[in-house]
N, C-alpha and C. Protein backbone atom coordinates (compact mmCIF):
# COMPACT_ATOMS: atom_id res chain seq x y z
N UNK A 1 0.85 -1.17 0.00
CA UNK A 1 0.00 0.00 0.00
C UNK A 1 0.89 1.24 0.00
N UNK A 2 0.78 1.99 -0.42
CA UNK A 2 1.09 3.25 -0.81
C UNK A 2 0.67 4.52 0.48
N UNK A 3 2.01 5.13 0.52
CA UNK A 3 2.24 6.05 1.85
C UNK A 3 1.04 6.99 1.78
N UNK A 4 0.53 7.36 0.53
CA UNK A 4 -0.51 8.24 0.57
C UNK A 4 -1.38 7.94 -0.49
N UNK A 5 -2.53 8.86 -0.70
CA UNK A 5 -3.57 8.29 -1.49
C UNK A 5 -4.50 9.38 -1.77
N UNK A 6 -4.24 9.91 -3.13
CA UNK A 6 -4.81 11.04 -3.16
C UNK A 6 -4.64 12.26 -2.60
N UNK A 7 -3.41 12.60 -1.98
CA UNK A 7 -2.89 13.79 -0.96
C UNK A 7 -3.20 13.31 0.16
N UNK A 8 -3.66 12.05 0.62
CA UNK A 8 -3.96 11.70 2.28
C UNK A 8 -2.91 10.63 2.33
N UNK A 9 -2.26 10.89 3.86
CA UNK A 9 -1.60 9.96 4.41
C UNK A 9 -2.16 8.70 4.92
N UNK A 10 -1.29 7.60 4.46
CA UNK A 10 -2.60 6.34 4.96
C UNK A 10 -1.96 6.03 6.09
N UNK A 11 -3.01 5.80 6.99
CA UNK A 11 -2.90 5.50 8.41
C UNK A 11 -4.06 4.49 8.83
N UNK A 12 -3.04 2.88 9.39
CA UNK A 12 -3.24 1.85 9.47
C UNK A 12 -3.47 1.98 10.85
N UNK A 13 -5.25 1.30 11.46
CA UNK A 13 -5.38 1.27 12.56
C UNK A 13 -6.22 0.06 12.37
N UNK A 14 -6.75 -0.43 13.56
CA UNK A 14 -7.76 -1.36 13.86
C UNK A 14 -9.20 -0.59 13.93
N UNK A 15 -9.85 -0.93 12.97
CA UNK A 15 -11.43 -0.74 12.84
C UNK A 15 -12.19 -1.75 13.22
N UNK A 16 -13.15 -2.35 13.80
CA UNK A 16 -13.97 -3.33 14.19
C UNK A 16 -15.33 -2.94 13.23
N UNK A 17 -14.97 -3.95 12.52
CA UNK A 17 -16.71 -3.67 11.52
C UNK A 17 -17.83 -5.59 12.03
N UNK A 18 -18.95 -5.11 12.34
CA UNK A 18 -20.06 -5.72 12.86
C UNK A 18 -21.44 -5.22 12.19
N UNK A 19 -22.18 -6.70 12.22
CA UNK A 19 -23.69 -6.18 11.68
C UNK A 19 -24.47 -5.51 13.26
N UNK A 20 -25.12 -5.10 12.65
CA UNK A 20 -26.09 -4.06 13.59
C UNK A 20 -27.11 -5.28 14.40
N UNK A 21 -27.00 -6.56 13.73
CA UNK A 21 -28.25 -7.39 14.21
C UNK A 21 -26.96 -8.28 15.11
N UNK A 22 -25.84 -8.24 15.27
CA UNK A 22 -24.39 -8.96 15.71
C UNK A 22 -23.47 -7.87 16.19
N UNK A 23 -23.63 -6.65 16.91
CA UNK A 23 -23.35 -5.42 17.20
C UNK A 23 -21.56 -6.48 18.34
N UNK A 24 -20.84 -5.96 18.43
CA UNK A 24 -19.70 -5.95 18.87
C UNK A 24 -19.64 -5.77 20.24
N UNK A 25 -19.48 -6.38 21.66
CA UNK A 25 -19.10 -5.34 22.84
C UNK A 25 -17.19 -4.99 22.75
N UNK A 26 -16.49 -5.27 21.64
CA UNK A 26 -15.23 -4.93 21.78
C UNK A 26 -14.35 -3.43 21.75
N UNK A 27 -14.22 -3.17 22.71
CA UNK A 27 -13.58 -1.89 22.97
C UNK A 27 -12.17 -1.77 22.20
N UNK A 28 -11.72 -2.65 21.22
CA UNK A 28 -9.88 -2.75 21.17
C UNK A 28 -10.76 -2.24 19.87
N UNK A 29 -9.21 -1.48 19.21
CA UNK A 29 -9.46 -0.43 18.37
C UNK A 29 -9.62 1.09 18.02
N UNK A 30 -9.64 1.55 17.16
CA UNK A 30 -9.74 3.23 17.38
C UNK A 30 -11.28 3.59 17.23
N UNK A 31 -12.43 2.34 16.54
CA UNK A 31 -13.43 2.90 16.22
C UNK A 31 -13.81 1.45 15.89
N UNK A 32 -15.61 1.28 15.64
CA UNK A 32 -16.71 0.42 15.89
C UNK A 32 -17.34 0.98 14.55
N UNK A 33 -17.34 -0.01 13.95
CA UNK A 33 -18.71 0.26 12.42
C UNK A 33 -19.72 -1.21 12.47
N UNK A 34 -20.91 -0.72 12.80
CA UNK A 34 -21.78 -1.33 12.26
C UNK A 34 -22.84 -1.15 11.46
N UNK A 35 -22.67 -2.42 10.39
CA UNK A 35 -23.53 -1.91 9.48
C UNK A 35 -25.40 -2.73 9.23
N UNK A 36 -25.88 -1.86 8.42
CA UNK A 36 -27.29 -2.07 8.75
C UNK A 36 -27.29 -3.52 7.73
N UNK A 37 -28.33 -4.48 7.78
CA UNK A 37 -28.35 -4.71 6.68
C UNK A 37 -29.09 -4.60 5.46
N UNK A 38 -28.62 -4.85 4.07
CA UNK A 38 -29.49 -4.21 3.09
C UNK A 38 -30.37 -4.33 2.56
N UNK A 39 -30.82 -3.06 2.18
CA UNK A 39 -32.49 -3.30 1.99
C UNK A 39 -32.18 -3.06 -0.10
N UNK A 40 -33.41 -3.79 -0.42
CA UNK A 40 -33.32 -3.65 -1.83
C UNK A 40 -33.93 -2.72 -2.53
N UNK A 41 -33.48 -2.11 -3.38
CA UNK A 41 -34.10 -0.47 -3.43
C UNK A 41 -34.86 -0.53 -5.00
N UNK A 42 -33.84 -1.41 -5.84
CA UNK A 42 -34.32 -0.94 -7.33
C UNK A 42 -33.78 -2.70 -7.85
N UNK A 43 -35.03 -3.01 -8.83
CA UNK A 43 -34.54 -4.25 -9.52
C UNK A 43 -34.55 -3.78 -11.14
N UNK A 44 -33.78 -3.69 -11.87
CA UNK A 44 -34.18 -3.68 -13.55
C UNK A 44 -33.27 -4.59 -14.55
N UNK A 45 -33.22 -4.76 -15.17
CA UNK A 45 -32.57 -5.56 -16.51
C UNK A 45 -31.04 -5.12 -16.16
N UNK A 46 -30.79 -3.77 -15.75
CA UNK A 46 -29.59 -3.51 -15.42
C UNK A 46 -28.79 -4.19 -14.37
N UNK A 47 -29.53 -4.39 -13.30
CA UNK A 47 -29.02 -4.45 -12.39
C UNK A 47 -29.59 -4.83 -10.97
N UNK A 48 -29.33 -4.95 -9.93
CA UNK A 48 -29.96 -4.93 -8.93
C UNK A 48 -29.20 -3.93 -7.79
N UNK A 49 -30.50 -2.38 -7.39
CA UNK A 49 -29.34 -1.86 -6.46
C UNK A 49 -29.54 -2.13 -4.92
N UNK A 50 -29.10 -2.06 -4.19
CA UNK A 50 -29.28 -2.30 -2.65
C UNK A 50 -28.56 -0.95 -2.22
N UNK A 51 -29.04 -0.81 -0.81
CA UNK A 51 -29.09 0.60 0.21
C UNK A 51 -28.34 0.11 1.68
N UNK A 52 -27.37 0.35 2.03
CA UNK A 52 -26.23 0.04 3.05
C UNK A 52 -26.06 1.50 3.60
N UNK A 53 -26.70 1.53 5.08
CA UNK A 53 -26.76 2.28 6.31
C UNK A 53 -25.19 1.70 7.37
N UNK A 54 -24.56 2.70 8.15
CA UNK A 54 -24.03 2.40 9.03
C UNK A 54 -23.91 3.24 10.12
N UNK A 55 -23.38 2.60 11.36
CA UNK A 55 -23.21 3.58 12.51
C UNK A 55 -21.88 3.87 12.55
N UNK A 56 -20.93 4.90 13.30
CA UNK A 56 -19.52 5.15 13.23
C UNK A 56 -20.12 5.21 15.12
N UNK A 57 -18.83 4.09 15.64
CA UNK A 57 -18.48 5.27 16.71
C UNK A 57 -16.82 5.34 16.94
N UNK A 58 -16.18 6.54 17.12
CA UNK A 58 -14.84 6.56 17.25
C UNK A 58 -14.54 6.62 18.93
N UNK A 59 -13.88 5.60 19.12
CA UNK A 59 -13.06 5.85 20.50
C UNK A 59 -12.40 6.66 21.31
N UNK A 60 -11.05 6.70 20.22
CA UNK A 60 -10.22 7.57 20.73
C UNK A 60 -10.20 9.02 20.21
N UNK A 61 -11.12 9.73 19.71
CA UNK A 61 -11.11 10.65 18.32
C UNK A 61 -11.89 11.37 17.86
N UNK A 62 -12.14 12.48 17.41
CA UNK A 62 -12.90 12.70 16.34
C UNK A 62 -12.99 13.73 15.43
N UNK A 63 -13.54 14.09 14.52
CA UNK A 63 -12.77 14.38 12.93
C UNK A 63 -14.32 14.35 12.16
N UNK A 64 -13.60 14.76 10.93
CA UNK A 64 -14.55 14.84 9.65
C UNK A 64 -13.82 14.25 8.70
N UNK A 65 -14.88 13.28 8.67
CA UNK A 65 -14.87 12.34 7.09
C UNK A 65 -15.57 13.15 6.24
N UNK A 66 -14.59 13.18 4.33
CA UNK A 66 -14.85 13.94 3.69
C UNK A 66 -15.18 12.80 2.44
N UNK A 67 -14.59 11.91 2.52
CA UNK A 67 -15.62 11.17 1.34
C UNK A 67 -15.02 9.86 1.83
N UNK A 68 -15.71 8.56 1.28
CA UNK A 68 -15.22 7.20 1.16
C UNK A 68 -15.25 6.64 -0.46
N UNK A 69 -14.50 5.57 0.03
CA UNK A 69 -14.10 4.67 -1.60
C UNK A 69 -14.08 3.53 -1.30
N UNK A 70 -14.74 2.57 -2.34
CA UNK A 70 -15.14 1.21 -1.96
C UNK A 70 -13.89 0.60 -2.62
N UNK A 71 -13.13 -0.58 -2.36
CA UNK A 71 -12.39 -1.25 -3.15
C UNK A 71 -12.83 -2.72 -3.47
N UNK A 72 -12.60 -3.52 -4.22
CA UNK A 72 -12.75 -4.52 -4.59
C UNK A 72 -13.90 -5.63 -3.84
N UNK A 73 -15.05 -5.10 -3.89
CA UNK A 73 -16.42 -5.80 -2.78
C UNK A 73 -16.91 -6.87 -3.75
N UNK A 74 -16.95 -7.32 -2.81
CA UNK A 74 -17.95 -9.37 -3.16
C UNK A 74 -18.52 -9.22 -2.13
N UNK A 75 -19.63 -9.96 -2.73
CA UNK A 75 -20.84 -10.81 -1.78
C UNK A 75 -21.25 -12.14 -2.49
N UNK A 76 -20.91 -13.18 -1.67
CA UNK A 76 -20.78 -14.70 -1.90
C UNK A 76 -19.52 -14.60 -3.17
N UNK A 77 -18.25 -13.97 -3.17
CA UNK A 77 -17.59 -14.19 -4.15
C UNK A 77 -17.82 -13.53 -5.72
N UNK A 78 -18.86 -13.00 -5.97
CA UNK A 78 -19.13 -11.98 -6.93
C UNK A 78 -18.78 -10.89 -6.73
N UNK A 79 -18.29 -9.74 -7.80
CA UNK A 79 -18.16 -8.56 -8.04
C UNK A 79 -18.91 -7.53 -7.69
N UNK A 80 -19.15 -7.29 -6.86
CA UNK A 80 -20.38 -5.62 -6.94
C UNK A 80 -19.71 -4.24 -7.03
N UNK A 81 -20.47 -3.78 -7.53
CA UNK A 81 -20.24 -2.15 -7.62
C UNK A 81 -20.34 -0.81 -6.61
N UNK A 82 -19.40 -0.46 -5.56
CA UNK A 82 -20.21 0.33 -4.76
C UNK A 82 -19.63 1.87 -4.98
N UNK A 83 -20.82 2.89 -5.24
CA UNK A 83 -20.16 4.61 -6.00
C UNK A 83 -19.34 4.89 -4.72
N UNK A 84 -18.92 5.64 -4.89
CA UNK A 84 -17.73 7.01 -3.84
C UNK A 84 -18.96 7.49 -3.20
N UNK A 85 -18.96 7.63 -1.68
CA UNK A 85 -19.82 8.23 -0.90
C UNK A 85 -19.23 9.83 -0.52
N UNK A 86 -19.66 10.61 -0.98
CA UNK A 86 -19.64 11.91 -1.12
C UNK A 86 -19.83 13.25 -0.10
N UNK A 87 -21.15 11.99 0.49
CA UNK A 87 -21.35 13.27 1.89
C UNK A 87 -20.59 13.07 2.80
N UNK A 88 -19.90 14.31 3.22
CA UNK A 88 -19.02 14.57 4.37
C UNK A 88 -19.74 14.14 5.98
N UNK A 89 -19.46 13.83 6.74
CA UNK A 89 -20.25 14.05 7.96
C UNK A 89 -19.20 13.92 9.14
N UNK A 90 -19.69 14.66 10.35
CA UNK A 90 -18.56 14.76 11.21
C UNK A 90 -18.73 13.57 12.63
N UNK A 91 -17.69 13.67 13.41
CA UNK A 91 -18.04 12.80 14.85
C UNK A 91 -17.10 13.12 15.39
N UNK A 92 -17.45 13.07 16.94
CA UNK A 92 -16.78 12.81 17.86
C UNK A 92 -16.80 12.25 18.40
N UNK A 93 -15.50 11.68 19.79
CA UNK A 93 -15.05 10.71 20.11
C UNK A 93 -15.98 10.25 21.25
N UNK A 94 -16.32 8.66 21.55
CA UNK A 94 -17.25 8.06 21.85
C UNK A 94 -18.62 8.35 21.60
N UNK A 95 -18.98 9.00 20.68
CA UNK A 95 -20.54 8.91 20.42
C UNK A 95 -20.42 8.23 18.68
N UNK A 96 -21.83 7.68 18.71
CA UNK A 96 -22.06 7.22 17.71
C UNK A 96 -22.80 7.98 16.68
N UNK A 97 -22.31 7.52 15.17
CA UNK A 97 -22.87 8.42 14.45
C UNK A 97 -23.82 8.25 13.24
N UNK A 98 -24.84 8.03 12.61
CA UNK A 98 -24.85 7.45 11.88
C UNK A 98 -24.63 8.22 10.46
N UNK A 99 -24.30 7.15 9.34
CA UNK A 99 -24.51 7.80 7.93
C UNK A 99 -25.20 8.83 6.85
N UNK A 100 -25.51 9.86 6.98
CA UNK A 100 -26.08 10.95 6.75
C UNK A 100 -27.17 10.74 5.73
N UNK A 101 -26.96 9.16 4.57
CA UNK A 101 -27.36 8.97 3.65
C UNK A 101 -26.85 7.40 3.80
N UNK A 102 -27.41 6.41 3.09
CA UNK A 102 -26.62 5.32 2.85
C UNK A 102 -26.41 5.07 1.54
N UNK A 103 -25.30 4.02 1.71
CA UNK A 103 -24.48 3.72 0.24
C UNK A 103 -25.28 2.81 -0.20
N UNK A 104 -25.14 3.25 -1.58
CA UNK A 104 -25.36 2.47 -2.66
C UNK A 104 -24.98 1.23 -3.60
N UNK A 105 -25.25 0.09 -3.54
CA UNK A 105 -24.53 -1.22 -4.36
C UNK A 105 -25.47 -1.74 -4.82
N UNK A 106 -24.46 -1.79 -5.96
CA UNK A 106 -25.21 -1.91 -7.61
C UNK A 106 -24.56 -3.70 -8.19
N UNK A 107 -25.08 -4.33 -8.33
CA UNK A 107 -24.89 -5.71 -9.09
C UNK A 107 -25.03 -6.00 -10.10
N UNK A 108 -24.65 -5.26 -11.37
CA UNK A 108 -24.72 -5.16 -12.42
C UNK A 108 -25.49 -6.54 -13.17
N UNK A 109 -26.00 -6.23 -14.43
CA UNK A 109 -26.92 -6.76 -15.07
C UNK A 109 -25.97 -8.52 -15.30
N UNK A 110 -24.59 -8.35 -15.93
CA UNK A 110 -24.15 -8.82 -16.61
C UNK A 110 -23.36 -10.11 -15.01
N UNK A 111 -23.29 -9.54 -13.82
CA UNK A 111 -23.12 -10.52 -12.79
C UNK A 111 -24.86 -11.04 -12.27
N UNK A 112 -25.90 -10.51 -12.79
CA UNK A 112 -26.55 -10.88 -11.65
C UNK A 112 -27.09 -12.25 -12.14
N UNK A 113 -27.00 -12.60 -13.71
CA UNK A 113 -27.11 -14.51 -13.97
C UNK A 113 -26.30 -15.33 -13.05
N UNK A 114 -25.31 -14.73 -12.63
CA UNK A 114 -24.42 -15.20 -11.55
C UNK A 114 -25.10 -15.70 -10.65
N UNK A 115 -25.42 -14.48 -10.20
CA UNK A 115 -25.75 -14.43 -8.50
C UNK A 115 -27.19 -14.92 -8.59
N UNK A 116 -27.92 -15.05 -9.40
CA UNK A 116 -29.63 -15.30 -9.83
C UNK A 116 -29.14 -16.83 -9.62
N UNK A 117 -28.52 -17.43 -10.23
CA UNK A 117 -28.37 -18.94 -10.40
C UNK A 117 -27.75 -19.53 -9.04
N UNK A 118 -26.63 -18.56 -8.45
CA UNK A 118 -26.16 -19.03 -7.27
C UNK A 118 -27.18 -19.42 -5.92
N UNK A 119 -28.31 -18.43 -6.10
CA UNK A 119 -29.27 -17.78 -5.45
C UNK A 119 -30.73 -18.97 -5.52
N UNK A 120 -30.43 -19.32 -7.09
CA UNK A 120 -31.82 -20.47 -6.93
C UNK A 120 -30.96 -21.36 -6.87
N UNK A 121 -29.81 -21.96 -6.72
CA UNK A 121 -29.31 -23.37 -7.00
C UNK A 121 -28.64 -23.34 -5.44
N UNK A 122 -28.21 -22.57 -4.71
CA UNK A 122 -27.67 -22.63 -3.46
C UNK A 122 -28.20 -21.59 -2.77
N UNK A 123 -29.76 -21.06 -2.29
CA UNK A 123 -29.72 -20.35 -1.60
C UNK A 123 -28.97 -19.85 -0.36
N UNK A 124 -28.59 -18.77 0.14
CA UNK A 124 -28.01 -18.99 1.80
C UNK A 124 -29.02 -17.76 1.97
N UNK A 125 -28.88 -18.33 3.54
CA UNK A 125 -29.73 -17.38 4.85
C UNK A 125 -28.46 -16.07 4.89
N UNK A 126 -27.51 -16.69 4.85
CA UNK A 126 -26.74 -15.42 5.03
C UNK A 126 -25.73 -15.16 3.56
N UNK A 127 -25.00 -13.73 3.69
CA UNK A 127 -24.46 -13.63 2.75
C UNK A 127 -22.87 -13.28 3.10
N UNK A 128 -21.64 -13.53 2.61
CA UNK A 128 -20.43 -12.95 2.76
C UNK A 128 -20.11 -11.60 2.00
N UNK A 129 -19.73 -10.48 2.80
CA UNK A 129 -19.09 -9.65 1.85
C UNK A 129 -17.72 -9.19 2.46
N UNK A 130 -16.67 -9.29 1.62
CA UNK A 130 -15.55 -8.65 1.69
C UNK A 130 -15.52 -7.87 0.57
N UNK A 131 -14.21 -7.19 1.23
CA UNK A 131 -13.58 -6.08 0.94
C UNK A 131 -13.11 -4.87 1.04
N UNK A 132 -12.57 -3.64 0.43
CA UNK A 132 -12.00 -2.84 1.73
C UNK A 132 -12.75 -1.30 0.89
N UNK A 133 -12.92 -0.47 2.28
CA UNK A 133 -13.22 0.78 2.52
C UNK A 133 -11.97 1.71 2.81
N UNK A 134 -11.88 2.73 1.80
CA UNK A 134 -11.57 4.03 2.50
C UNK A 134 -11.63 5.11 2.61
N UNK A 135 -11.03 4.95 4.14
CA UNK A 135 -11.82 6.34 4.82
C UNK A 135 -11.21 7.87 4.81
N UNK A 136 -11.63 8.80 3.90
CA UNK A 136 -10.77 9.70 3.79
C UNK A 136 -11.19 10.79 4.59
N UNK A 137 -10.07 11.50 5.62
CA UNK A 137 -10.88 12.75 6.39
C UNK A 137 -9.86 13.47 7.12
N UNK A 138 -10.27 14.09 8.08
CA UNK A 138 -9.30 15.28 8.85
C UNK A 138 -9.62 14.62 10.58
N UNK A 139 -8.56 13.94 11.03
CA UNK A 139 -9.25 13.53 12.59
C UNK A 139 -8.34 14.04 13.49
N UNK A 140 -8.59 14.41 14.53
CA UNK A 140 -8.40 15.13 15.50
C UNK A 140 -7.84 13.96 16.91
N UNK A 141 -7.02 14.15 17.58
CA UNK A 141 -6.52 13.59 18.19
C UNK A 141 -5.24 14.46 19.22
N UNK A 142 -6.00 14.50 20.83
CA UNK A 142 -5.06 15.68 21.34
C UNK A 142 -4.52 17.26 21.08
N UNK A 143 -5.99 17.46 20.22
CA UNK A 143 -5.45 18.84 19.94
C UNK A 143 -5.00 19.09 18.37
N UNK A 144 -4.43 18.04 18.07
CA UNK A 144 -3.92 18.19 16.96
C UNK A 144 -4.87 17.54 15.38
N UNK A 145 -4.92 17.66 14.40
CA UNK A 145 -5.81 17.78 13.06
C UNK A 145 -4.93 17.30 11.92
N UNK A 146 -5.33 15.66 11.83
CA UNK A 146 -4.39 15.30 10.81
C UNK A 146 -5.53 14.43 9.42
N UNK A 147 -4.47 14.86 8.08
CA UNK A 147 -5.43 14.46 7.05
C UNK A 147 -5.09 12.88 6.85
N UNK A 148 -5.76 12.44 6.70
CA UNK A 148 -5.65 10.68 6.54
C UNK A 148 -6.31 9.89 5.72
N UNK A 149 -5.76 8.93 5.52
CA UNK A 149 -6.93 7.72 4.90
C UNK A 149 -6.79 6.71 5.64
N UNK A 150 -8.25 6.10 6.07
CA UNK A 150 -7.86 5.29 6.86
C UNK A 150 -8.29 3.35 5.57
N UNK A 151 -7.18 2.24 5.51
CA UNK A 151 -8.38 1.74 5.18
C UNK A 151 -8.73 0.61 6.23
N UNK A 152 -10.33 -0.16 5.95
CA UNK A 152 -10.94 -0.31 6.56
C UNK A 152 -11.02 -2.03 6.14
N UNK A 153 -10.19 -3.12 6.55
CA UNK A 153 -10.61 -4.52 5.55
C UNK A 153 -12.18 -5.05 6.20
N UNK A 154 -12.80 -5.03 4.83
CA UNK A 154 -14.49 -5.90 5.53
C UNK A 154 -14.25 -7.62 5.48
N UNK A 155 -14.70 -8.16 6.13
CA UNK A 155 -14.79 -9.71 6.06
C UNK A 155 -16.09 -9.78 6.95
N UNK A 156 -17.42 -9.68 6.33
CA UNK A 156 -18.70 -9.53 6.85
C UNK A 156 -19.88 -10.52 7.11
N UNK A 157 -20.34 -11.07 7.47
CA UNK A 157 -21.87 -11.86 7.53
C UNK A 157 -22.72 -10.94 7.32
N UNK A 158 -23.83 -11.34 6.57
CA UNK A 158 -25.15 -10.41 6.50
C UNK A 158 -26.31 -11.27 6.26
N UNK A 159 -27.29 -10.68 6.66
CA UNK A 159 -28.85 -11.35 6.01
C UNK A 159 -29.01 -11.43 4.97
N UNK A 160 -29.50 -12.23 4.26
CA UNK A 160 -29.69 -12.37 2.64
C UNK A 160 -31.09 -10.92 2.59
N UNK A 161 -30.91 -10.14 1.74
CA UNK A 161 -32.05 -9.25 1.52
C UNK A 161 -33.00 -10.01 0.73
N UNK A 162 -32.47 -10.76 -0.24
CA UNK A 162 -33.76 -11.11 -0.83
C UNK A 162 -34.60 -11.76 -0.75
N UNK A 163 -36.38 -11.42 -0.93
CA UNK A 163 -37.36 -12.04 -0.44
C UNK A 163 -37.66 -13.70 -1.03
N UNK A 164 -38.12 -14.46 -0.43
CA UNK A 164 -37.94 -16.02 -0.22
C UNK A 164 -39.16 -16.39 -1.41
């Protein structure tokens, strides 16, 4: 990984990411993400999109996140698409925050015979998603205001959204 990223310094910490229905009591770390799980928003020939809510709480810290970037996301081992989240939103340290808006993931037309066939030939109750988030922003720590990226590796369980 590369010292910086986009004019932000990357800075490697421990994030704890958890579903909201499997919430975490672990205090180790700089910060707690849990995420909602997704609801299905839009089905068409294109694609299928889904709607991903989360909570932030930071520990030791707090700062303004100015945008995020999805990297390389699967769910059950497929490709998905997730845009650059755009809205800024701020927090401070030990309160929780949630997402101002939630993200968007898109399963393009051309994976979802994939995932359609995976889906009638192996349903699961649950779903895997990896992959990594990052977090770009200005965080505060002792006074002092540093620009960063943080990234974030997902290795997730979730509810299957789709209806039975």
């Amino acid at each position: 990984m590369p010292d910086k990223i986009q004019g932000y310094k990357v800075h490697r910490t421990i994030v704890v990411v958890d579903s909201e229905k499997n919430p975490t009591k672990s205090k180790q770390g700089e910060a707690i993400v849990n995420i909602s799980d997704p609801e299905v928003v839009d089905v068409s020939l294109s694609g299928v999109t889904l709607s991903v809510s989360a909570a932030v709480t930071a520990l030791n810290q707090s700062g303004k996140v100015d945008f995020l970037t999805f990297n390389d996301f699967r769910v059950n081992g497929i490709p998905v698409e997730i845009e650059k989240y755009d809205i800024p939103f701020s927090f401070s340290k030990k309160e929780s925050v949630n997402l101002p808006k939630p993200a968007s993931l898109f399963l393009p037309g051309h994976r979802l015979l994939n995932a359609a066939w995976n889906e009638i030939t192996d349903t699961k109750k649950n779903w895997t998603v990896t992959g990594r988030i990052f977090v770009f922003g200005k965080f505060r720590k002792m006074g002092f205001s540093f620009k960063r990226v943080v990234p974030i590796d997902i290795n997730l369980t979730i509810k299957n959204p789709l209806p039975k």
